[in-house]
C-alpha atoms as a PDB file:
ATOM      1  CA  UNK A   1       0.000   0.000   0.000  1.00  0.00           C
ATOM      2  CA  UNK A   2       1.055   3.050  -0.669  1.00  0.00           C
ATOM      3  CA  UNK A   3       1.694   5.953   2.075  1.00  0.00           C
ATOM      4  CA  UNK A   4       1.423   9.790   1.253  1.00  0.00           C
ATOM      5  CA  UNK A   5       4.293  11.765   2.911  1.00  0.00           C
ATOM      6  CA  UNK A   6       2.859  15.356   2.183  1.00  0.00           C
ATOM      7  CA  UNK A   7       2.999  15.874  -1.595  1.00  0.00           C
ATOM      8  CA  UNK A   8       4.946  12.776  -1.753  1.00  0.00           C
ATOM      9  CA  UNK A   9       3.780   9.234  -2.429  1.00  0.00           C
ATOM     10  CA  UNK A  10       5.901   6.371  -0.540  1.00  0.00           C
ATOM     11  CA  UNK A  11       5.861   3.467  -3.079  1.00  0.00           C
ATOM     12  CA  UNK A  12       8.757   1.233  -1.637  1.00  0.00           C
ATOM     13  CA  UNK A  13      12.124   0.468  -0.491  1.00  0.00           C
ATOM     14  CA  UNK A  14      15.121   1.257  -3.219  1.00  0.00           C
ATOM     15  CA  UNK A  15      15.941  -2.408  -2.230  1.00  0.00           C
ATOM     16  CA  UNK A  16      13.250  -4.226  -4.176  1.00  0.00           C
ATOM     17  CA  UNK A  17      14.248  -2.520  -7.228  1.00  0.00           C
ATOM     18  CA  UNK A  18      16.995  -4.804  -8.710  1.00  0.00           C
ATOM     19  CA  UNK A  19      20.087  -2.927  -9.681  1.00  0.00           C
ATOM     20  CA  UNK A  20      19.848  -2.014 -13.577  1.00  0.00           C
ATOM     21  CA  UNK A  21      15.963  -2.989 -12.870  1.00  0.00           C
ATOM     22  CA  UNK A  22      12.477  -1.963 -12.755  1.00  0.00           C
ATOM     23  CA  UNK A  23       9.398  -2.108 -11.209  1.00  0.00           C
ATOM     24  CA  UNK A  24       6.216  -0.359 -12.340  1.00  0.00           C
ATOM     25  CA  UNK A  25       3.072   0.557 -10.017  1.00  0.00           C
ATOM     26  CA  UNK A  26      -0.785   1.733 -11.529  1.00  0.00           C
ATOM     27  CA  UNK A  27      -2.249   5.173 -11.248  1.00  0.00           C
ATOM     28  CA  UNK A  28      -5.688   4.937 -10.041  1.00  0.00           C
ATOM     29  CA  UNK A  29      -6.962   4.594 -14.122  1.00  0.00           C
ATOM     30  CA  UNK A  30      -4.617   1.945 -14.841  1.00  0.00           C
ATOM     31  CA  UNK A  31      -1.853   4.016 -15.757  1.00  0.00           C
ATOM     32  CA  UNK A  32       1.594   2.460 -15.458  1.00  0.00           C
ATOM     33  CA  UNK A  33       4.658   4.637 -13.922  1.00  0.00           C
ATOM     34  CA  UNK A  34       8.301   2.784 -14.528  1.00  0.00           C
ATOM     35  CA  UNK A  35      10.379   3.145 -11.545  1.00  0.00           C
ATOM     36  CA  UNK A  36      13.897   2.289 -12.665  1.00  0.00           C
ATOM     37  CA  UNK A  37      17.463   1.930 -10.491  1.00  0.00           C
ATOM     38  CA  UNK A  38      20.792   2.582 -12.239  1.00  0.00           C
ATOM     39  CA  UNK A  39      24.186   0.831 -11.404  1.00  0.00           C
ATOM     40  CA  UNK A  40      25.139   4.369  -9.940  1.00  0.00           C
ATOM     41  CA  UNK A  41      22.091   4.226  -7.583  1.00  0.00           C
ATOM     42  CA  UNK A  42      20.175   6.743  -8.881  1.00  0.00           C
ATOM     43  CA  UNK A  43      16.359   6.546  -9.431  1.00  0.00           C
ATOM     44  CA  UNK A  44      14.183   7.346 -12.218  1.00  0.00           C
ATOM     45  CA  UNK A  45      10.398   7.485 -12.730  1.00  0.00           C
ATOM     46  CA  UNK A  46       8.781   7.302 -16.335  1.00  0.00           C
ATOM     47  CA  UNK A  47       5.415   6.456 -17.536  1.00  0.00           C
ATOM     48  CA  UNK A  48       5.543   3.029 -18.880  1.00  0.00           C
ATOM     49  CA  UNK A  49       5.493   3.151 -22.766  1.00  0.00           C
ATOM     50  CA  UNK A  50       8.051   3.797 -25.541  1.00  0.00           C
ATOM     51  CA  UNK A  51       6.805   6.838 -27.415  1.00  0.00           C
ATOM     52  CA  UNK A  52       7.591   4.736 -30.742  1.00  0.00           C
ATOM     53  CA  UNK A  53       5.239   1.972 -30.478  1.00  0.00           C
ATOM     54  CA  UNK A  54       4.204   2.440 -26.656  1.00  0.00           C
ATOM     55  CA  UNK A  55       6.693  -0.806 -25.834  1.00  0.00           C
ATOM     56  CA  UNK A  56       6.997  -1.284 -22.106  1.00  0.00           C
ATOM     57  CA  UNK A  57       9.706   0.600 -20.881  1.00  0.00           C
ATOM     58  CA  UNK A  58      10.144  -1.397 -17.540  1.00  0.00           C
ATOM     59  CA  UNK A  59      10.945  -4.581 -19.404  1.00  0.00           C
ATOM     60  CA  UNK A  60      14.254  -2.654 -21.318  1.00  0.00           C
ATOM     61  CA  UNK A  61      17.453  -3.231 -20.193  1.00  0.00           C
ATOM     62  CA  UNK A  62      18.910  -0.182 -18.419  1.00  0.00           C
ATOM     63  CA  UNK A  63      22.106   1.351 -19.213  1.00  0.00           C
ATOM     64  CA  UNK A  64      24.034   3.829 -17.177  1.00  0.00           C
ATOM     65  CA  UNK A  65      20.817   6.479 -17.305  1.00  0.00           C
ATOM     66  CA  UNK A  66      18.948   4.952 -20.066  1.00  0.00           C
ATOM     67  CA  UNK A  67      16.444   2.607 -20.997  1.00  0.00           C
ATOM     68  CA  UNK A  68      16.444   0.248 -24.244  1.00  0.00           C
ATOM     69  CA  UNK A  69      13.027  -0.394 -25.160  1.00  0.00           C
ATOM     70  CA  UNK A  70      12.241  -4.232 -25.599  1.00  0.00           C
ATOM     71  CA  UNK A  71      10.027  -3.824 -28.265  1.00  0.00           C
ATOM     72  CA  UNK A  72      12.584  -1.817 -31.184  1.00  0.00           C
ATOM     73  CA  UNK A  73      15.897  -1.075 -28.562  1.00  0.00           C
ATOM     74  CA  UNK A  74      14.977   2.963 -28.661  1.00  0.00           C
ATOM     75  CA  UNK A  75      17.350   4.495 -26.531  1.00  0.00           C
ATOM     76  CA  UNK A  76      15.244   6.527 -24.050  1.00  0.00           C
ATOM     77  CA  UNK A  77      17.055   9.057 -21.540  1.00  0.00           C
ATOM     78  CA  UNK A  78      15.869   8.053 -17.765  1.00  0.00           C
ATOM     79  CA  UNK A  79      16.452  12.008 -16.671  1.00  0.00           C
ATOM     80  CA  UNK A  80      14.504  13.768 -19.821  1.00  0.00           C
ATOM     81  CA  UNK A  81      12.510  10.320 -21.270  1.00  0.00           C
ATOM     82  CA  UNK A  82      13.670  12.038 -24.228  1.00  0.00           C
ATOM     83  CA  UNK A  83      14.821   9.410 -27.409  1.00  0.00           C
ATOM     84  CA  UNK A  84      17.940   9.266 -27.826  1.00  0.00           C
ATOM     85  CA  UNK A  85      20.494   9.032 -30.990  1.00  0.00           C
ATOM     86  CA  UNK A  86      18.263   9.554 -34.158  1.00  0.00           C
ATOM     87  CA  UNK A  87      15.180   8.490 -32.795  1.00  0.00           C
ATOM     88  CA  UNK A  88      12.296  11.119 -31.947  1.00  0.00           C
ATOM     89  CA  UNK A  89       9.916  11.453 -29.506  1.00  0.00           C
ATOM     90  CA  UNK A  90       9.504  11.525 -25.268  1.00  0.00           C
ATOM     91  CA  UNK A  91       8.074   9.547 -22.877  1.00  0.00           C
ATOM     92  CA  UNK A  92       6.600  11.996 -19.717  1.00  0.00           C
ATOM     93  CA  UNK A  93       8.979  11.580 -16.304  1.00  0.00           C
ATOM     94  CA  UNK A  94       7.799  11.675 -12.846  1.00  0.00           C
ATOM     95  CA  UNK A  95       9.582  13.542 -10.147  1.00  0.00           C
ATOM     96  CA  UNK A  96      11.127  10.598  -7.679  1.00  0.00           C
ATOM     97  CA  UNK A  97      13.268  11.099  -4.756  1.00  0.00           C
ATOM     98  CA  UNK A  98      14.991   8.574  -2.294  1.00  0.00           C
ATOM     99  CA  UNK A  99      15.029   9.354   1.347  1.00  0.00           C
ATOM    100  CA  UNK A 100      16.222   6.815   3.850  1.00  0.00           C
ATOM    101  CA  UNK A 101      15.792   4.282   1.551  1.00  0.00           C
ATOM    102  CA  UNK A 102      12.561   5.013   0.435  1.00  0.00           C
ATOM    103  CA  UNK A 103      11.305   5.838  -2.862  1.00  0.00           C
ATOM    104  CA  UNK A 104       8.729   8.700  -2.839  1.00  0.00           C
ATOM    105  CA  UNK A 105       7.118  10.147  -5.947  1.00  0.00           C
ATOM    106  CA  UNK A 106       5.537  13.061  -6.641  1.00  0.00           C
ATOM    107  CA  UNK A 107       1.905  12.824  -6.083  1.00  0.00           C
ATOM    108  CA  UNK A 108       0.830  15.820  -8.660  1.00  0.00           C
ATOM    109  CA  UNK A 109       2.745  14.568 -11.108  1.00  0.00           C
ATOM    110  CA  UNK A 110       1.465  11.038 -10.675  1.00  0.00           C
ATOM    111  CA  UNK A 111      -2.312  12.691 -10.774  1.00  0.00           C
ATOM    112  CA  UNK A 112      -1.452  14.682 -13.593  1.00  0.00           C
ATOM    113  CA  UNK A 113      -0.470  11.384 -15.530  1.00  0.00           C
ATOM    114  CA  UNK A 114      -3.624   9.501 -14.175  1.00  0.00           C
ATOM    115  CA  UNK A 115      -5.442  12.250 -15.971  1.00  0.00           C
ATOM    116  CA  UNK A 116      -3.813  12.573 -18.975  1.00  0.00           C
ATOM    117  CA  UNK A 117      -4.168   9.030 -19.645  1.00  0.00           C
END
């Protein structure tokens, strides 16, 4: 279950995100945010679809801060969600932040998506 920490949304330890991994949690339409961890330890929300052909992001294989999709390996940045290389396009982020080990997102932002889906 998720806690809200002011305008902060408490959806887990950093710990049961496997290193280079993902884990994705539903808006209250259905809406899927990517939560990815990097080798470096840093922490990345996304909503959950390539902007190419809406593959699921938290299936890619994460590299330094970036996400191969699994559907057509698009590069996508993990900071901007922008494609990178040639490709075009970007995939909405979410503001995440760790604190004391655990991972709190931005409850606006994760609204906003809910809406926008």
């Amino acid at each position: 279950m998720n806690a809200f920490i002011g305008d902060w949304i408490d959806v887990g330890s950093i710990v049961e995100i496997p290193v280079r991994g993902a884990r994705t949690i539903k808006t209250g339409n259905g809406e899927e945010i990517a939560i990815f961890r990097t080798s470096g330890e840093k922490v990345y929300a996304l909503v959950n679809r390539c902007p190419h052909k809406h593959g699921p992001l938290s299936q890619g294989i994460v590299h330094g801060d970036a996400v191969a999709c699994p559907l057509h390996n698009w590069r996508i940045s993990l900071a901007t969600g922008e494609a990178l290389g040639e490709d075009k396009g970007c995939v909405p982020t979410i503001p995440v932040r760790v604190d004391a080990g655990r991972i709190l997102i931005s409850r606006m932002a994760m609204l906003a998506t809910a809406a926008a889906a």
